[in-house]
C-alpha atoms as a PDB file:
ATOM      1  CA  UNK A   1       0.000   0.000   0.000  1.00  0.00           C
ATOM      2  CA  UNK A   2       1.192   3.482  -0.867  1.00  0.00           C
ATOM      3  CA  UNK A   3       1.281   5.760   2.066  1.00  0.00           C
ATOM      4  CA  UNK A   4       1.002   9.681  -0.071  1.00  0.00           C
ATOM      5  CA  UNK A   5       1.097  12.532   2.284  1.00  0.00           C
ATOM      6  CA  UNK A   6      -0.789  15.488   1.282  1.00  0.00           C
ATOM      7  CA  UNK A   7      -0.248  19.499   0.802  1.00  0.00           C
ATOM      8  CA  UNK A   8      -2.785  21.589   0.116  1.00  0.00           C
ATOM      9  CA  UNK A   9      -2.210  24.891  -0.848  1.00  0.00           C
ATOM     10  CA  UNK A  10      -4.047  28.376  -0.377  1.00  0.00           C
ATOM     11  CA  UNK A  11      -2.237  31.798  -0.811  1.00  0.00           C
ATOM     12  CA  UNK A  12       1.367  29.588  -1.827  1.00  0.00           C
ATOM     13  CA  UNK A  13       1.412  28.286   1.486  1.00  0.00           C
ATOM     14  CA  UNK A  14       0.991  25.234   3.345  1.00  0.00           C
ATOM     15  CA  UNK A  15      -2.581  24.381   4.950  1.00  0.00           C
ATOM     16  CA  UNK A  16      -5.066  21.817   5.968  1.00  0.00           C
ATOM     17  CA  UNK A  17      -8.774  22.013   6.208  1.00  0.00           C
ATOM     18  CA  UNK A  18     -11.603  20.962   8.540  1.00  0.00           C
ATOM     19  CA  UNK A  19     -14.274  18.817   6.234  1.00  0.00           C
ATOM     20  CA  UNK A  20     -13.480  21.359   3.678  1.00  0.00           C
ATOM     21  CA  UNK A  21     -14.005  24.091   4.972  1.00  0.00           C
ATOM     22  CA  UNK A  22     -11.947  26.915   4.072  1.00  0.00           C
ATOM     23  CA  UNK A  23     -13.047  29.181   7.082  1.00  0.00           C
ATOM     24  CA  UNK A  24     -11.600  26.190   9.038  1.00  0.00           C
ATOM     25  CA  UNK A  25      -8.041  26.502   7.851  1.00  0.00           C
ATOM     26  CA  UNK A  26      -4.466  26.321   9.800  1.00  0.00           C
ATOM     27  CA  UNK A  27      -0.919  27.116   8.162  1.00  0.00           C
ATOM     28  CA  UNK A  28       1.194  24.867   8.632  1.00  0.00           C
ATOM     29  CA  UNK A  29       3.824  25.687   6.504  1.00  0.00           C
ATOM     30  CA  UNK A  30       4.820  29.649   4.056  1.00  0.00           C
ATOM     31  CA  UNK A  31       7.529  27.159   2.237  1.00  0.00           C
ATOM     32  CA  UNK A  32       5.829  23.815   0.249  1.00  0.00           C
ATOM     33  CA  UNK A  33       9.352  23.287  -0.947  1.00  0.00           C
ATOM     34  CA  UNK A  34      10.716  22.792   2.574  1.00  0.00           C
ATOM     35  CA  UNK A  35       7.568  20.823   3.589  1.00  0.00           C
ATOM     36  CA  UNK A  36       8.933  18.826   0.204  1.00  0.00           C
ATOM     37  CA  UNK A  37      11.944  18.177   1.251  1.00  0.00           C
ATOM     38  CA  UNK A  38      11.120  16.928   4.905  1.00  0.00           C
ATOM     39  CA  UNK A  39       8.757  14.299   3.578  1.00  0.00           C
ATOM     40  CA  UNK A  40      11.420  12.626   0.904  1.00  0.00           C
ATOM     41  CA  UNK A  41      14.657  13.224   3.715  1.00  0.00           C
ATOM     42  CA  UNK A  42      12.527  11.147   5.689  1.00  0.00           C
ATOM     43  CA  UNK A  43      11.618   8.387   3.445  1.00  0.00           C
ATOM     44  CA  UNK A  44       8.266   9.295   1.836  1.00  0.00           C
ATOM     45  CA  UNK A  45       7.932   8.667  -2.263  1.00  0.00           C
ATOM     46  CA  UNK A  46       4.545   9.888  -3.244  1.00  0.00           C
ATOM     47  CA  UNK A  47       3.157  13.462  -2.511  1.00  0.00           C
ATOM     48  CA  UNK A  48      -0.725  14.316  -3.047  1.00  0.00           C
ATOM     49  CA  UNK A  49      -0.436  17.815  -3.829  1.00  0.00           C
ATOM     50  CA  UNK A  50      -3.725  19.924  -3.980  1.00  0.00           C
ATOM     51  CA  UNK A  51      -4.403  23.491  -5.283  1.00  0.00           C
ATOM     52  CA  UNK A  52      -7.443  24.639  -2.963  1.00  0.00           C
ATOM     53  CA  UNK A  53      -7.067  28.470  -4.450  1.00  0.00           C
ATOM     54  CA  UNK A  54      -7.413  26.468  -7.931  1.00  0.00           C
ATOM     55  CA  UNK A  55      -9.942  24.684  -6.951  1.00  0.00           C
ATOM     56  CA  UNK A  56     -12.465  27.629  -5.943  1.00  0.00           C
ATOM     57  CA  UNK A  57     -11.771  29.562  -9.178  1.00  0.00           C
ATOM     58  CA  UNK A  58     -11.861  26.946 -11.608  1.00  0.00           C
ATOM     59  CA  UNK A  59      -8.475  27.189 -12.746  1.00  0.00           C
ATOM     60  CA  UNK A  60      -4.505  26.054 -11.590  1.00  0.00           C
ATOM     61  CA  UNK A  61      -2.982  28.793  -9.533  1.00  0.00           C
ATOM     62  CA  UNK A  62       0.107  27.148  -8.343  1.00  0.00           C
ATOM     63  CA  UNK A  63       1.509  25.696 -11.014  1.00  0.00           C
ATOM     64  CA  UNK A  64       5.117  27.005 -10.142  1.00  0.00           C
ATOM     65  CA  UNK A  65       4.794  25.356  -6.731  1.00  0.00           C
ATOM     66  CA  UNK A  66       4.373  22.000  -8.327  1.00  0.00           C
ATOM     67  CA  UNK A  67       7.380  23.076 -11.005  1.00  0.00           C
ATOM     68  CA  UNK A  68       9.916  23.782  -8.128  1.00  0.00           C
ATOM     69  CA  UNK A  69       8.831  20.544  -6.042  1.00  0.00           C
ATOM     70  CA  UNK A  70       9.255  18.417  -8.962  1.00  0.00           C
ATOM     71  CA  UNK A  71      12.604  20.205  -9.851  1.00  0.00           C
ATOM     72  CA  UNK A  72      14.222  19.757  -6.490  1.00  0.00           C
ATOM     73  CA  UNK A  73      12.834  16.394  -5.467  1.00  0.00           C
ATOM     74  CA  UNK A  74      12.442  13.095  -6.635  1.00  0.00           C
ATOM     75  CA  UNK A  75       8.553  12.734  -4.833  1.00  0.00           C
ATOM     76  CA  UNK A  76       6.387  11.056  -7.461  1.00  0.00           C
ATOM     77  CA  UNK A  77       3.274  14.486  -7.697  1.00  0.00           C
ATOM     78  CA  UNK A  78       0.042  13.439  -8.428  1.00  0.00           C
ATOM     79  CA  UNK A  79      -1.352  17.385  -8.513  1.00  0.00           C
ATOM     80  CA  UNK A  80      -5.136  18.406  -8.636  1.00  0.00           C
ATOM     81  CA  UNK A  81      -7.063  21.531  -8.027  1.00  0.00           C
ATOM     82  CA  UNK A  82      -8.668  23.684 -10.779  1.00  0.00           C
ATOM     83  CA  UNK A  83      -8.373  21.572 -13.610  1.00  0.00           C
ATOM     84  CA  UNK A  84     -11.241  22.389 -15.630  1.00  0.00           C
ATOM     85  CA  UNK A  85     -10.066  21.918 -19.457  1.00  0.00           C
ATOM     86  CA  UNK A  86      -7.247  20.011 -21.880  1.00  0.00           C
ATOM     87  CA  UNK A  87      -4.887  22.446 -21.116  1.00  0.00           C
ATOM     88  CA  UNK A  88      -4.850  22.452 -17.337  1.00  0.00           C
ATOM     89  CA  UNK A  89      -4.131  18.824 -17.373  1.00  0.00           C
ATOM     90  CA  UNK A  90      -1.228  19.945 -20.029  1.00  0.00           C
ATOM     91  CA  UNK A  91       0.224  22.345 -17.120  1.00  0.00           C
ATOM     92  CA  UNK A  92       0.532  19.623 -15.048  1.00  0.00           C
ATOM     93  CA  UNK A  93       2.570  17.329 -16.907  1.00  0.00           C
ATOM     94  CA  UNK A  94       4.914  20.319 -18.407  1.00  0.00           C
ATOM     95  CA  UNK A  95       5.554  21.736 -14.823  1.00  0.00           C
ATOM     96  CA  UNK A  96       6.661  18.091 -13.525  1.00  0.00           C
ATOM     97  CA  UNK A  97       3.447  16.561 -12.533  1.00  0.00           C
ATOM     98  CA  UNK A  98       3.441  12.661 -12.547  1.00  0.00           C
ATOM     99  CA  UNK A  99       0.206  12.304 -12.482  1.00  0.00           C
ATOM    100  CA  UNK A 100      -3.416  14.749 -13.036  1.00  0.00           C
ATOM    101  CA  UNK A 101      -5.768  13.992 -10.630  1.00  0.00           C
ATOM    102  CA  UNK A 102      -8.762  14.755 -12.398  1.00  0.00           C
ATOM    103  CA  UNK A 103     -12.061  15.336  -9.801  1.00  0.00           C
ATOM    104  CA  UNK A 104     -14.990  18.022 -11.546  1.00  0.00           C
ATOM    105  CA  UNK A 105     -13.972  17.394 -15.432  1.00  0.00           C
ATOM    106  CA  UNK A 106     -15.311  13.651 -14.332  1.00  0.00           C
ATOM    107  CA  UNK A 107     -18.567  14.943 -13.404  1.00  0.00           C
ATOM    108  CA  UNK A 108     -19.429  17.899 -15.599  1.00  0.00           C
ATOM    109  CA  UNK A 109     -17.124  16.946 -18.413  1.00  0.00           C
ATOM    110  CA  UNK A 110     -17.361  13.309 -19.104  1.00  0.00           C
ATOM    111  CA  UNK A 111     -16.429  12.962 -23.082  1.00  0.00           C
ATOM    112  CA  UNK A 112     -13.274  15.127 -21.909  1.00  0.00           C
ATOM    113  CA  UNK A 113     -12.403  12.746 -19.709  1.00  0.00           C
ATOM    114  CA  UNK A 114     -12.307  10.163 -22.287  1.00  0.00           C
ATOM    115  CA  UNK A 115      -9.811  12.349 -23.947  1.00  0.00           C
ATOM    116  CA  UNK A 116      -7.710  13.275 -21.675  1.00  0.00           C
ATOM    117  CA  UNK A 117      -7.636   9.294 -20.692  1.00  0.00           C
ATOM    118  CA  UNK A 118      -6.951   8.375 -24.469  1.00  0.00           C
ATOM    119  CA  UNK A 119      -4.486  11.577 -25.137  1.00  0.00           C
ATOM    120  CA  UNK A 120      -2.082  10.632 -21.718  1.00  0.00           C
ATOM    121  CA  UNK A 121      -3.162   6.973 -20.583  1.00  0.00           C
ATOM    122  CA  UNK A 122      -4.935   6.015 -17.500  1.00  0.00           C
ATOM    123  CA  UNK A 123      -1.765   5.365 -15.757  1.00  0.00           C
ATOM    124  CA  UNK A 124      -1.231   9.115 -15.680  1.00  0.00           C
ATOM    125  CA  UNK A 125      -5.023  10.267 -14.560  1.00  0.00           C
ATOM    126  CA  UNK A 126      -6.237   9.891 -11.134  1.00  0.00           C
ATOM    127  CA  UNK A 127      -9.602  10.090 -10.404  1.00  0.00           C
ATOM    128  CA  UNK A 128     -10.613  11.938  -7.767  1.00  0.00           C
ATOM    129  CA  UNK A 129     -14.176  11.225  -5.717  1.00  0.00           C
ATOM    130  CA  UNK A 130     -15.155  13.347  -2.899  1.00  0.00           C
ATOM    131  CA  UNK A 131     -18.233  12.473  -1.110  1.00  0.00           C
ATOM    132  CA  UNK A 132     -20.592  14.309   1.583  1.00  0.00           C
ATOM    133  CA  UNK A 133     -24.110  12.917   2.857  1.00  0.00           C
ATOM    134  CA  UNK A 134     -22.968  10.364  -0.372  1.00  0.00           C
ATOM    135  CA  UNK A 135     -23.373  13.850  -2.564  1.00  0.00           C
ATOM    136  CA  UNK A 136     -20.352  14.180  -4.928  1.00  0.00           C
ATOM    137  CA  UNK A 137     -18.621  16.987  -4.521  1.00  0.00           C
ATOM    138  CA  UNK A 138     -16.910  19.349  -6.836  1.00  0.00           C
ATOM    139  CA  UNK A 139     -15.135  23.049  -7.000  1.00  0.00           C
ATOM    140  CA  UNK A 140     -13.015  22.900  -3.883  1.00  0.00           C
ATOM    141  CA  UNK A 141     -16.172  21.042  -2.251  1.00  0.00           C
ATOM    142  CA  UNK A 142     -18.411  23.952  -2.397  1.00  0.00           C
ATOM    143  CA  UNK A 143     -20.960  22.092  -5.431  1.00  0.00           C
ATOM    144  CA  UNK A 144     -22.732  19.031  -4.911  1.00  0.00           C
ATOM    145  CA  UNK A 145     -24.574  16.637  -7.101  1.00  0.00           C
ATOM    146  CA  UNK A 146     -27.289  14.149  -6.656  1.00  0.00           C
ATOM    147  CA  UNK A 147     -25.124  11.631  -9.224  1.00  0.00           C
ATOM    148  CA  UNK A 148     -24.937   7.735  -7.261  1.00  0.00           C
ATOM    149  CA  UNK A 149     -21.657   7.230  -6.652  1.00  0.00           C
ATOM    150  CA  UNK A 150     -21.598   3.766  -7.419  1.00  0.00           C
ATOM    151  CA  UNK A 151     -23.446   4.462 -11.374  1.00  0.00           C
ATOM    152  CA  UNK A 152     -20.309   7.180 -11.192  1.00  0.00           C
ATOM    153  CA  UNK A 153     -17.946   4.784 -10.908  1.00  0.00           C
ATOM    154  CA  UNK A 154     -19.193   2.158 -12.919  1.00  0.00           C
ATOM    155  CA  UNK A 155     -18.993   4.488 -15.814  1.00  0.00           C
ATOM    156  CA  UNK A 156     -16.005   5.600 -14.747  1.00  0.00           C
ATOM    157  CA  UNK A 157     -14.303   1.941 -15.011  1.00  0.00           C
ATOM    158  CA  UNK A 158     -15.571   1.723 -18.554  1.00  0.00           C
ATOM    159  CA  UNK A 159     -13.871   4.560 -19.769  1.00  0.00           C
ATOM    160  CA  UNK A 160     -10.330   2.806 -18.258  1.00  0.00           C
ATOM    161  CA  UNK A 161      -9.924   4.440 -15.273  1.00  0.00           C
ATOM    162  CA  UNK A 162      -7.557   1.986 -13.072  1.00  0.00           C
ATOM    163  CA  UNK A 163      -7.243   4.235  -9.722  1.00  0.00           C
ATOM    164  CA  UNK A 164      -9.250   6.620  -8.233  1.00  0.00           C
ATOM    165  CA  UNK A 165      -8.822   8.492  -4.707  1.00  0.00           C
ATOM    166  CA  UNK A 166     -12.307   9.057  -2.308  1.00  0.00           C
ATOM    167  CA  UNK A 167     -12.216  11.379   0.406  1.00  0.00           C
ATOM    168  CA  UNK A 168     -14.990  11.528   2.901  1.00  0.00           C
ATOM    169  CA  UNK A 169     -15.447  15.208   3.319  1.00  0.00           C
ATOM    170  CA  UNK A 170     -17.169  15.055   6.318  1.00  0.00           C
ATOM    171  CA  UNK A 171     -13.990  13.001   8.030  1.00  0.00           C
ATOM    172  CA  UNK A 172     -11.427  14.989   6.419  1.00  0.00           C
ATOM    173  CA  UNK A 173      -9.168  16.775   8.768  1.00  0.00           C
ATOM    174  CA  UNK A 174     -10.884  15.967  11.946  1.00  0.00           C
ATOM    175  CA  UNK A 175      -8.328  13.703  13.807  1.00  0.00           C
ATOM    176  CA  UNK A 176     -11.271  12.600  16.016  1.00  0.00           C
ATOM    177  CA  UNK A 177     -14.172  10.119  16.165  1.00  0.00           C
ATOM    178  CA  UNK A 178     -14.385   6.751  14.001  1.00  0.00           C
ATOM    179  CA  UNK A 179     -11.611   7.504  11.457  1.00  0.00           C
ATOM    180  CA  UNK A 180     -11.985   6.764   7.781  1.00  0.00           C
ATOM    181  CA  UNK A 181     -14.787   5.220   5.960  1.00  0.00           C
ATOM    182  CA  UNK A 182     -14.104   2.205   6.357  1.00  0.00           C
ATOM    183  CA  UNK A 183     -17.420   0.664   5.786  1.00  0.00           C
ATOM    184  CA  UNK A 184     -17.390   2.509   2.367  1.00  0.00           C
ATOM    185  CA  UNK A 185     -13.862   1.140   1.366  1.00  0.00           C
ATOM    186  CA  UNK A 186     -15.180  -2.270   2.302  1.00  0.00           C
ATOM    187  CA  UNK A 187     -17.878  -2.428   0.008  1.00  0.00           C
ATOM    188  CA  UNK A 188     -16.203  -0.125  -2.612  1.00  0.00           C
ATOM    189  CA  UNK A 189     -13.061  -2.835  -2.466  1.00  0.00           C
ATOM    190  CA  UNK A 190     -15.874  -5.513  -2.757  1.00  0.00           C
ATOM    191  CA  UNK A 191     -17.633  -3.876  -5.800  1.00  0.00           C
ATOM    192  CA  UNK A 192     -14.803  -2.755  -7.754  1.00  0.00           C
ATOM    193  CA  UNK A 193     -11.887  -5.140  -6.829  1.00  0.00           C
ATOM    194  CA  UNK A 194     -10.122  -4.202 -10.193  1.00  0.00           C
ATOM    195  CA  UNK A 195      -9.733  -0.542  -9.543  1.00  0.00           C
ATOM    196  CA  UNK A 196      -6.883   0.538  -6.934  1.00  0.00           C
ATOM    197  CA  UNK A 197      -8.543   2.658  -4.453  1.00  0.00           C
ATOM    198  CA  UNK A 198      -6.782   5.265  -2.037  1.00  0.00           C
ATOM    199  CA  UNK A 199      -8.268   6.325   0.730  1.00  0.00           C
ATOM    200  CA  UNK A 200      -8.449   9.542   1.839  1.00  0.00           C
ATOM    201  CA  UNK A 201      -9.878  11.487   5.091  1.00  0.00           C
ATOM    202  CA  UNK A 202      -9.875  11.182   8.322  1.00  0.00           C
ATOM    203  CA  UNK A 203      -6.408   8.953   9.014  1.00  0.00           C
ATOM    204  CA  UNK A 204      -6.065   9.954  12.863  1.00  0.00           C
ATOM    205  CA  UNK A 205      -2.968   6.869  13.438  1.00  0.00           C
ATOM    206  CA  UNK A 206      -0.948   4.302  12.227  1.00  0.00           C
ATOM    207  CA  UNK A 207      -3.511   1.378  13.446  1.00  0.00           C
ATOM    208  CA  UNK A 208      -6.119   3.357  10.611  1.00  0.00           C
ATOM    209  CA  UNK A 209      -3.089   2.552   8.635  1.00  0.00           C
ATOM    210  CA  UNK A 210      -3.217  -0.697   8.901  1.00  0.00           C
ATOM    211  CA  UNK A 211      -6.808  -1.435   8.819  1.00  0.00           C
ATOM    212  CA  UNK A 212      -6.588   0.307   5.956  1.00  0.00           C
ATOM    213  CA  UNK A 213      -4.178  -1.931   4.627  1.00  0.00           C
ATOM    214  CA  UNK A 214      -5.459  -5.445   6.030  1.00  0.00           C
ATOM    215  CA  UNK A 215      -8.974  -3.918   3.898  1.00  0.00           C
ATOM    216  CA  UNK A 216      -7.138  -3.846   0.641  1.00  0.00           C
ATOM    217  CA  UNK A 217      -6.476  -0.101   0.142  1.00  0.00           C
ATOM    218  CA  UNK A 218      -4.151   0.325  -2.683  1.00  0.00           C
ATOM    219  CA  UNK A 219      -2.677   3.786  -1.037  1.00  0.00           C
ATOM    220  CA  UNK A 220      -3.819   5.809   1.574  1.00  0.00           C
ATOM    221  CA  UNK A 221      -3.380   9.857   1.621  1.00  0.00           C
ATOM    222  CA  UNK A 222      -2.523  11.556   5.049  1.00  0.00           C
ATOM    223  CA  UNK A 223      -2.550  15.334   5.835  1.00  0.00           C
ATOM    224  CA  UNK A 224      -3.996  16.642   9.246  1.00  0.00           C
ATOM    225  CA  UNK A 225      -2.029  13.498  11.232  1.00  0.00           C
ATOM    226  CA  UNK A 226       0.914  14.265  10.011  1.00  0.00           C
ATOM    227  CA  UNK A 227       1.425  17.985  10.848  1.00  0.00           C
ATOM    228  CA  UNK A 228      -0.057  17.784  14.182  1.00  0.00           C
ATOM    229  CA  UNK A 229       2.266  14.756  15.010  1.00  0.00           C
ATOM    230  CA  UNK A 230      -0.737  12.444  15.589  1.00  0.00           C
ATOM    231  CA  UNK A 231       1.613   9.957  13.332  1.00  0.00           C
ATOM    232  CA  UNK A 232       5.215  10.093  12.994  1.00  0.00           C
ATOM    233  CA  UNK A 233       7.517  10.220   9.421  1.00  0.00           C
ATOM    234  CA  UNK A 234       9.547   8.129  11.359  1.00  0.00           C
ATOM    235  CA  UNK A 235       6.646   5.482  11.742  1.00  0.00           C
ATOM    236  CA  UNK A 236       5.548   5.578   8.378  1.00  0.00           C
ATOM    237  CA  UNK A 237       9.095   5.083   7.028  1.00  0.00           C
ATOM    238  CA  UNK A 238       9.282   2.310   9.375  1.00  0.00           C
ATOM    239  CA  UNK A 239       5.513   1.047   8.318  1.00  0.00           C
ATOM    240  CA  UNK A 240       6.439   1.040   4.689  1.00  0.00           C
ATOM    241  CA  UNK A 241       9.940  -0.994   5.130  1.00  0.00           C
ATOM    242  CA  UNK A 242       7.952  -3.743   6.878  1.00  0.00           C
ATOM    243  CA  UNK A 243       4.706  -3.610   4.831  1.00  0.00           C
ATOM    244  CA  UNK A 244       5.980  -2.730   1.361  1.00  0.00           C
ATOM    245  CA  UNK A 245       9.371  -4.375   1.338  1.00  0.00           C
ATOM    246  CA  UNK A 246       9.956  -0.953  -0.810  1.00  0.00           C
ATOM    247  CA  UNK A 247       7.676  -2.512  -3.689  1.00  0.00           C
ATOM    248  CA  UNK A 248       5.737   1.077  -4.589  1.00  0.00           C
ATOM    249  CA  UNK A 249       2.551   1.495  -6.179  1.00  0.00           C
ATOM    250  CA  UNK A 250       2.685   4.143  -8.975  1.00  0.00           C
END
């Protein structure tokens, strides 16, 4: 299982949210790059790296954050936030971007998506779900549709997507109460056993980790736990040594 540790950015700096909201925001960080280089110094290979300032206005703001990180480390970016059209996903990849993750084009854009997929392969797309009351969420989690998730990513499967990301907004960032949904992976896991799924949300310690794991996550992103120390880089590098045997997902 890939462990991907997430940075969200607003205003160039480092942040997290509470369920998304972006009145409920802490700085962590005024230097991604240095954030950057603490995660790979201490043995993390995959970075989740999210434009929330993109997000809201439709379009990728911090394209030269990604373009520095990629330049000065050897993190494998998966970057999303505010891509809307062809040539947002074509920012990514020419400012260093592994992978796109691709989250409102899916909803309100589907015969793009099947370009995009065709033009760069669905080893480079990510799909990115986020859920609240079961509504999918788009636009930096501020639009919701009545679409059933499941339909969503049935059709989503046909058109070759091979991994996908869901994020329970309601147990994003909270560090408290039952953790991730882990019910949901279950049955997700269950339904679509061909698709890699990463969890995302609500990761308050390493035992999530591992349930996580033991469920059949294929990757699981981490944010909040990190920066308020609720799980160590030390214990992850260890985690991923014994779990992995430094076999990586891309």
């Amino acid at each position: 299982m890939n462990i991907i540790v997430a940075i969200d950015l607003i205003d160039g700096k480092c942040v997290r949210l509470t369920q998304g909201d972006f009145q409920r925001k802490k700085i962590y960080n005024s230097n991604p790059l240095e954030t950057a280089f603490l995660l790979e110094n201490n043995g993390i290979s995959r970075l989740h790296l999210v434009d929330l300032d993109g997000a809201k206005k439709g379009r990728v703001v911090h394209w030269k954050i990604l373009e520095k990180i990629a330049k000065h480390t050897r993190l494998i970016i998966d970057f999303g936030g505010g891509i809307h059209t062809e040539e947002d996903v074509r920012t990514v990849f020419e400012n260093g971007g592994d992978m796109a993750t691709i989250g409102s084009i899916a909803v309100k854009k589907p015969m793009l998506l099947k370009k995009i997929l065709h033009i760069y392969g669905e080893d480079k797309i990510l799909l990115g779900v986020d859920l609240k009351n079961k509504k999918i969420a788009t636009n930096g989690w501020t639009k919701f549709f009545d679409i059933p998730f499941f339909d969503f990513l049935e059709e989503k499967k046909n058109y070759g997507i091979k991994k996908f990301f869901c994020t329970d907004i309601s147990r994003d960032g909270v560090l408290s109460g039952t953790g991730p949904s882990f019910s949901l992976y279950k049955e997700i896991i269950q339904k679509f056993p061909n698709i890699q799924l990463i969890a995302s949300g609500g990761v308050r310690n390493i035992e999530d980790v591992n349930r996580l794991y033991n469920l059949g996550c294929g990757g699981v992103i981490i944010g909040k736990a990190i920066y308020e120390n609720k799980i160590s880089l030390l214990e992850l590098k260890n985690w991923q040594k014994k779990n992995n045997k430094n076999k990586y997902v891309s």
